[in-house]
N, C-alpha and C. Protein backbone atom coordinates (compact mmCIF):
# COMPACT_ATOMS: atom_id res chain seq x y z
N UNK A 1 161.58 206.14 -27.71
CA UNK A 1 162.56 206.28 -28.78
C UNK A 1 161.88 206.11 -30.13
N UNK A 2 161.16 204.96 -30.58
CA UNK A 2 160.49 204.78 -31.48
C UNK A 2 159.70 206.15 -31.76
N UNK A 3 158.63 206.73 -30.93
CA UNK A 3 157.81 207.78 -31.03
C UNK A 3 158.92 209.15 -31.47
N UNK A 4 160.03 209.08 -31.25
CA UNK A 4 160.99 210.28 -31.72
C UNK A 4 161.31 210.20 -32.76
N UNK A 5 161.98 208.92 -33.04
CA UNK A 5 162.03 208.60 -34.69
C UNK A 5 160.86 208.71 -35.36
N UNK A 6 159.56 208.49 -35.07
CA UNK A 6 158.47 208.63 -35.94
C UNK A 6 157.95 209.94 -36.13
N UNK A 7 158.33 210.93 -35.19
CA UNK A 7 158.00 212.38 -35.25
C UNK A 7 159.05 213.38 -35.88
N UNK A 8 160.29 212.67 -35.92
CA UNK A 8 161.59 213.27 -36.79
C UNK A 8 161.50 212.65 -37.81
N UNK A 9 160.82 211.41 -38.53
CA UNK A 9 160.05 210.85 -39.92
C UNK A 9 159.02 212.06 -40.25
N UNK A 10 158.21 212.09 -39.08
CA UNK A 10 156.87 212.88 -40.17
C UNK A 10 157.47 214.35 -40.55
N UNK A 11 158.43 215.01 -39.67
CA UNK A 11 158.68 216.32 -39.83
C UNK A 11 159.80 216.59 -40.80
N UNK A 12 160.57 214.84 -41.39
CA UNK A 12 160.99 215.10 -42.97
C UNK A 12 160.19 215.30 -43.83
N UNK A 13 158.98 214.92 -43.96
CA UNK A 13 157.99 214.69 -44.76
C UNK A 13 156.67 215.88 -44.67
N UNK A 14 157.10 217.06 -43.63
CA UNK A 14 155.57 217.77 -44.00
C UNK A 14 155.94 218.92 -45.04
N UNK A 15 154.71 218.88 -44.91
CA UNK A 15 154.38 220.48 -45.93
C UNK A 15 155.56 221.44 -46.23
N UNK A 16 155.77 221.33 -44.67
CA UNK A 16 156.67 223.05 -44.38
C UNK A 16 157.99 222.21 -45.19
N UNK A 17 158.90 221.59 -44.40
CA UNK A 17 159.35 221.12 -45.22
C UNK A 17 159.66 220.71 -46.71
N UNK A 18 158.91 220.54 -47.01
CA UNK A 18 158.91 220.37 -48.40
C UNK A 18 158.93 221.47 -49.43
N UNK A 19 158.16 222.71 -48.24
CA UNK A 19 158.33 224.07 -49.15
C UNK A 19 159.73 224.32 -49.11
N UNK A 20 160.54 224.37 -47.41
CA UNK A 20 161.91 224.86 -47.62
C UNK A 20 162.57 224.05 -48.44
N UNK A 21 162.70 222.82 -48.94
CA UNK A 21 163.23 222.50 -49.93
C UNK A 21 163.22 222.02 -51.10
N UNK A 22 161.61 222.73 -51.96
CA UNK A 22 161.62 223.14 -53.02
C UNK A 22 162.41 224.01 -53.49
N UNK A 23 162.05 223.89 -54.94
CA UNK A 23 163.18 224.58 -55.96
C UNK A 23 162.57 224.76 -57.60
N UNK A 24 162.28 225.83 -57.89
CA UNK A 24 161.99 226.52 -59.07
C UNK A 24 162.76 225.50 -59.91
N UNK A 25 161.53 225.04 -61.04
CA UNK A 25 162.09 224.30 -61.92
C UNK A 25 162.67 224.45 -62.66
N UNK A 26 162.75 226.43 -63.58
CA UNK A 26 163.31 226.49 -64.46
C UNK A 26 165.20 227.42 -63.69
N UNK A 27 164.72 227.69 -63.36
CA UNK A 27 166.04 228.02 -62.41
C UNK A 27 166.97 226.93 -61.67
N UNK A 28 166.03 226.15 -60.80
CA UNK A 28 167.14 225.23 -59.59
C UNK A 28 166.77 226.21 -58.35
N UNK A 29 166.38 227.30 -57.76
CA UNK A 29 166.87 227.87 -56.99
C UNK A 29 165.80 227.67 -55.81
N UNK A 30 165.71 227.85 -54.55
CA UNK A 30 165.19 227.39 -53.64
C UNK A 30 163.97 228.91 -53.37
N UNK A 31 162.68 228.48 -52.98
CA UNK A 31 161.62 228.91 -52.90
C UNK A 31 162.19 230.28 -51.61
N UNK A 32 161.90 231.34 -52.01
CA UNK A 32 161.70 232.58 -51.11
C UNK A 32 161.08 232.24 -50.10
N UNK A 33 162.14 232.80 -48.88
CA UNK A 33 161.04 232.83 -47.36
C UNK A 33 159.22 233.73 -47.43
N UNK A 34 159.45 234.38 -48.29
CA UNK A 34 158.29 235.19 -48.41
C UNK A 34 157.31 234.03 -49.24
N UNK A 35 157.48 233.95 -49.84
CA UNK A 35 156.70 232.90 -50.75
C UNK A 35 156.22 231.57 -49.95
N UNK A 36 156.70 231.13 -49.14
CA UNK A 36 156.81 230.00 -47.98
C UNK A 36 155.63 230.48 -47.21
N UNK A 37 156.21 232.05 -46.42
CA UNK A 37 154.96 232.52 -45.76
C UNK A 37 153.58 232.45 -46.07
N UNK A 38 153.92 233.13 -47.21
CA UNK A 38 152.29 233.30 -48.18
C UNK A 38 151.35 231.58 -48.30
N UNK A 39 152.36 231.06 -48.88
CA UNK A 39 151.64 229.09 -48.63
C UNK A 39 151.24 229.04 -47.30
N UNK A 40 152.04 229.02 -45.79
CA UNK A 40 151.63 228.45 -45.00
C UNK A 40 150.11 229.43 -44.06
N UNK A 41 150.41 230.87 -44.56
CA UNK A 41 149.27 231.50 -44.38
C UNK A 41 147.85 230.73 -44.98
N UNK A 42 147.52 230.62 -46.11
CA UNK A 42 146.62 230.08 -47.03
C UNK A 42 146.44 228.98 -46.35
N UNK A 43 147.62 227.98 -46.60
CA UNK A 43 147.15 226.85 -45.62
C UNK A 43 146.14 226.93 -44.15
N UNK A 44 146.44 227.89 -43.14
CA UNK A 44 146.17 227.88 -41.96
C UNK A 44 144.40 228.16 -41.89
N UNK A 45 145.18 229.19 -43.14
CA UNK A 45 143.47 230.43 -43.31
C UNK A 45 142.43 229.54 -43.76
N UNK A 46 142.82 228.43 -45.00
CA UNK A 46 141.97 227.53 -45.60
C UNK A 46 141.73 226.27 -44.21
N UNK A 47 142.18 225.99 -43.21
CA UNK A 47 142.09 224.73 -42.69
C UNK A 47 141.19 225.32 -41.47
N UNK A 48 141.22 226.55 -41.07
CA UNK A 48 140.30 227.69 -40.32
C UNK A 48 138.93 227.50 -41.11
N UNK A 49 138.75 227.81 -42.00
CA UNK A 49 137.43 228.11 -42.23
C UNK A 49 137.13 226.65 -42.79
N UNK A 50 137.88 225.88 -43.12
CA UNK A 50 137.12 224.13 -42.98
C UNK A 50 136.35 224.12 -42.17
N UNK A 51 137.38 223.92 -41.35
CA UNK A 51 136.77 223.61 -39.63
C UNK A 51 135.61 224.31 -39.22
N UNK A 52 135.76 225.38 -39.60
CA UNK A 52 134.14 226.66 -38.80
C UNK A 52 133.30 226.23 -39.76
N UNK A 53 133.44 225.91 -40.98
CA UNK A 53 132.48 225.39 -41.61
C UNK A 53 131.55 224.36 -41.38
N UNK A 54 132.60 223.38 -41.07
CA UNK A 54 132.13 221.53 -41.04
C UNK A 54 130.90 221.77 -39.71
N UNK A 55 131.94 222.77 -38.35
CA UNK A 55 131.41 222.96 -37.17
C UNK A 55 129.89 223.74 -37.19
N UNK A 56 130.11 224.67 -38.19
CA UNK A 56 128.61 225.60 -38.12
C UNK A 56 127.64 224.17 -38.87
N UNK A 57 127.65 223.69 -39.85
CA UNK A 57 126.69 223.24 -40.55
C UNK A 57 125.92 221.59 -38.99
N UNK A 58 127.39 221.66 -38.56
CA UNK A 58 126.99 220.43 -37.65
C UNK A 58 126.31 220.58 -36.71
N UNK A 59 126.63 221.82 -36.22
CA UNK A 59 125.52 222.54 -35.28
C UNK A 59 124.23 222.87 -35.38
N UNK A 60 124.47 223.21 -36.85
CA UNK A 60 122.82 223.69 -37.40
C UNK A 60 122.45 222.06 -37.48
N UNK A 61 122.55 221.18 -37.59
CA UNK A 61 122.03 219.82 -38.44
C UNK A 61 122.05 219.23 -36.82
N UNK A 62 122.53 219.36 -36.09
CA UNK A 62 121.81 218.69 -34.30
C UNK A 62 120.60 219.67 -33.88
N UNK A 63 120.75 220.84 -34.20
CA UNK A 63 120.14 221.54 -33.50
C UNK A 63 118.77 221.51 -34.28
N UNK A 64 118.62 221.23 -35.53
CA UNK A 64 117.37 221.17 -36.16
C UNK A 64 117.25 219.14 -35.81
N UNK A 65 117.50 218.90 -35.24
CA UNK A 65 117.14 217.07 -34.74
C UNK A 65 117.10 217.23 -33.36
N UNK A 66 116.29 217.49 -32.12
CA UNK A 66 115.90 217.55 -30.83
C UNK A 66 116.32 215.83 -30.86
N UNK A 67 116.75 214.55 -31.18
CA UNK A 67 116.76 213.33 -31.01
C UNK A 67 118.07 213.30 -31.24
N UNK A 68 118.52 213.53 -32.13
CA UNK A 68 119.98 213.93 -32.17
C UNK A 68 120.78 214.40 -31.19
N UNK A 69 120.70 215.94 -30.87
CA UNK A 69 121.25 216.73 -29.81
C UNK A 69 121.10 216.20 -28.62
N UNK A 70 120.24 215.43 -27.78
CA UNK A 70 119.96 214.81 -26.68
C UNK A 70 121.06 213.37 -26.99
N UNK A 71 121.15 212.48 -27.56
CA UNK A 71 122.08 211.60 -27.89
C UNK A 71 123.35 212.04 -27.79
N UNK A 72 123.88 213.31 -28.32
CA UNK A 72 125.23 214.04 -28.21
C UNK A 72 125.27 214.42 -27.60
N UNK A 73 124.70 215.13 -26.34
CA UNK A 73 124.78 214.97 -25.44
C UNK A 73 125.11 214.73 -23.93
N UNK A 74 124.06 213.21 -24.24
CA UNK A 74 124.00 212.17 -23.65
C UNK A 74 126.07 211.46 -23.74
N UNK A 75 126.18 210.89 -24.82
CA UNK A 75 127.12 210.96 -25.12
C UNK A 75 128.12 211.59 -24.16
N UNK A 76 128.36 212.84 -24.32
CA UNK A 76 129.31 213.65 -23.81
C UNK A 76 129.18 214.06 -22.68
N UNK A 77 128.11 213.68 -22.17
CA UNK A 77 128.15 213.80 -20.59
C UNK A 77 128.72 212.08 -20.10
N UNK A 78 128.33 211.47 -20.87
CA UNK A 78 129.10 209.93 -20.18
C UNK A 78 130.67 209.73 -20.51
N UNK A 79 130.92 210.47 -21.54
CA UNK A 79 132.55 210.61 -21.52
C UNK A 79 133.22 211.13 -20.40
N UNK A 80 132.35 212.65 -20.24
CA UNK A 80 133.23 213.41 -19.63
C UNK A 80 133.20 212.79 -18.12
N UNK A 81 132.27 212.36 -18.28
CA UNK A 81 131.76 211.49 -16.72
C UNK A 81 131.86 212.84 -15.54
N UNK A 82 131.78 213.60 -15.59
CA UNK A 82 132.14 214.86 -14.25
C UNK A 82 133.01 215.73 -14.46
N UNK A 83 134.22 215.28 -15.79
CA UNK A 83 135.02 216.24 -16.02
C UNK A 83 134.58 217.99 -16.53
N UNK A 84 135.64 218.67 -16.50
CA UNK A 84 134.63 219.78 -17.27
C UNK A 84 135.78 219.83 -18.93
N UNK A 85 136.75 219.06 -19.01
CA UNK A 85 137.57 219.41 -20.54
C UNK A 85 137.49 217.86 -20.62
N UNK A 86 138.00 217.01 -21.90
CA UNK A 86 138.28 216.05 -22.31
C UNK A 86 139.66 215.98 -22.59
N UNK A 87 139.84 214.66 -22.18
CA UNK A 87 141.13 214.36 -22.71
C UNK A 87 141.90 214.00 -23.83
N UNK A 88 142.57 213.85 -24.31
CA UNK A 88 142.92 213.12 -25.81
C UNK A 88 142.57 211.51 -25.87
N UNK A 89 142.56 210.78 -24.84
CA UNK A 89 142.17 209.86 -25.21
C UNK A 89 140.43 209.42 -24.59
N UNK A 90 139.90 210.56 -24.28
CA UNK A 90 138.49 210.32 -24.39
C UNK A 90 137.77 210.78 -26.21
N UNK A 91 138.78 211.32 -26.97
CA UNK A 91 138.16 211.44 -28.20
C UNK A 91 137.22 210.16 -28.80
N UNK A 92 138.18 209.08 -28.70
CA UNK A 92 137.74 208.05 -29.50
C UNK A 92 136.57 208.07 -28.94
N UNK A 93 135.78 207.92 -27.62
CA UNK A 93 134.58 207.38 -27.01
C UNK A 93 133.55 207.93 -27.57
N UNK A 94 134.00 209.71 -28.62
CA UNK A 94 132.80 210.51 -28.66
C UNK A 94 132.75 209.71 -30.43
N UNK A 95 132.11 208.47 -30.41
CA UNK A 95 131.46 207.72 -31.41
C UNK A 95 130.59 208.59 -32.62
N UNK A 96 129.77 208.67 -31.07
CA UNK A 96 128.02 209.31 -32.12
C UNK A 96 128.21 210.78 -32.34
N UNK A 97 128.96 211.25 -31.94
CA UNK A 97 128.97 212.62 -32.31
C UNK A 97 130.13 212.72 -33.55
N UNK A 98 131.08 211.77 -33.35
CA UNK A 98 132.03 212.25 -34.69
C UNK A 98 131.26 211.50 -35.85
N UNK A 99 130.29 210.84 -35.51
CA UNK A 99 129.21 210.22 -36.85
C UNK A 99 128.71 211.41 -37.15
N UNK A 100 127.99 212.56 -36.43
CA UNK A 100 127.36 213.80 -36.70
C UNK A 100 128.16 214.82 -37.59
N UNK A 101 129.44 214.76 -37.00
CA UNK A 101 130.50 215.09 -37.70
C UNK A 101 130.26 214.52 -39.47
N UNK A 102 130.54 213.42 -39.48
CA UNK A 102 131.07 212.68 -40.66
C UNK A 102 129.63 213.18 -41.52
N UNK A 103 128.38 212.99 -40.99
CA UNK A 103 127.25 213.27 -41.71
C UNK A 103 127.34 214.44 -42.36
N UNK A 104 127.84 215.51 -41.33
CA UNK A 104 127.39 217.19 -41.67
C UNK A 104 128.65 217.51 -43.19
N UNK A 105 129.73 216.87 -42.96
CA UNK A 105 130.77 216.84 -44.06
C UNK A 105 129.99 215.85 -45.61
N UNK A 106 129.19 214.93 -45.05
CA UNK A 106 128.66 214.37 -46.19
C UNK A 106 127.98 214.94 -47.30
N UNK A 107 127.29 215.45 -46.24
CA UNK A 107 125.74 216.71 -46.89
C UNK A 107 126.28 217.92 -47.75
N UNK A 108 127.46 218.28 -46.80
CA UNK A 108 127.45 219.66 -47.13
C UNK A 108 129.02 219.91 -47.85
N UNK A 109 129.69 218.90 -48.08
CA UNK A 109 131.14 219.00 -48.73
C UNK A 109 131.19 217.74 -50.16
């Protein structure tokens, strides 16, 4: 119950939301479905090429560290322990690799 109320909280509060009930300041009048589109496109398109970004540079930055890439690994073969996908709550375990993460965003953002 709690987790429903907290997910009918966040979904007063997102983005989308907030576009459908914006309103042109000099008018009052509520933001065009077309105009909505166009934001949440941009949004998607911009949070797409974050991601391929953060991911390419992180790749290049293990793959030029042979000490690195063996650690990540290492790593992700002891998470997955035999699995072949991860679960949501094996994320947290992948430590050293979301440090690789955090690095490649350091360098390069």
């Amino acid at each position: 119950e709690n987790a429903r109320a907290s997910t009918d909280d966040a979904a007063k509060h997102s983005v989308i939301a907030s576009m459908f009930n914006d309103r042109a300041s000099a008018t009052g009048k509520r933001v065009r479905l077309r105009g909505i589109f166009g934001h949440v496109m941009n949004l998607m398109i911009a949070g797409h090429e974050t991601t391929a970004a953060t991911l390419g540079f992180t790749m290049q930055l293990i793959a030029e560290h042979p000490i690195v890439e063996a650690r990540c690994l290492e790593e992700a073969r002891r998470v997955l322990n035999g699995k072949t996908t991860l679960d949501a709550k094996d994320i947290p375990k992948l430590t050293y690799i979301e440090q690789t993460f955090r690095e490649a965003l350091r360098l390069y953002s």
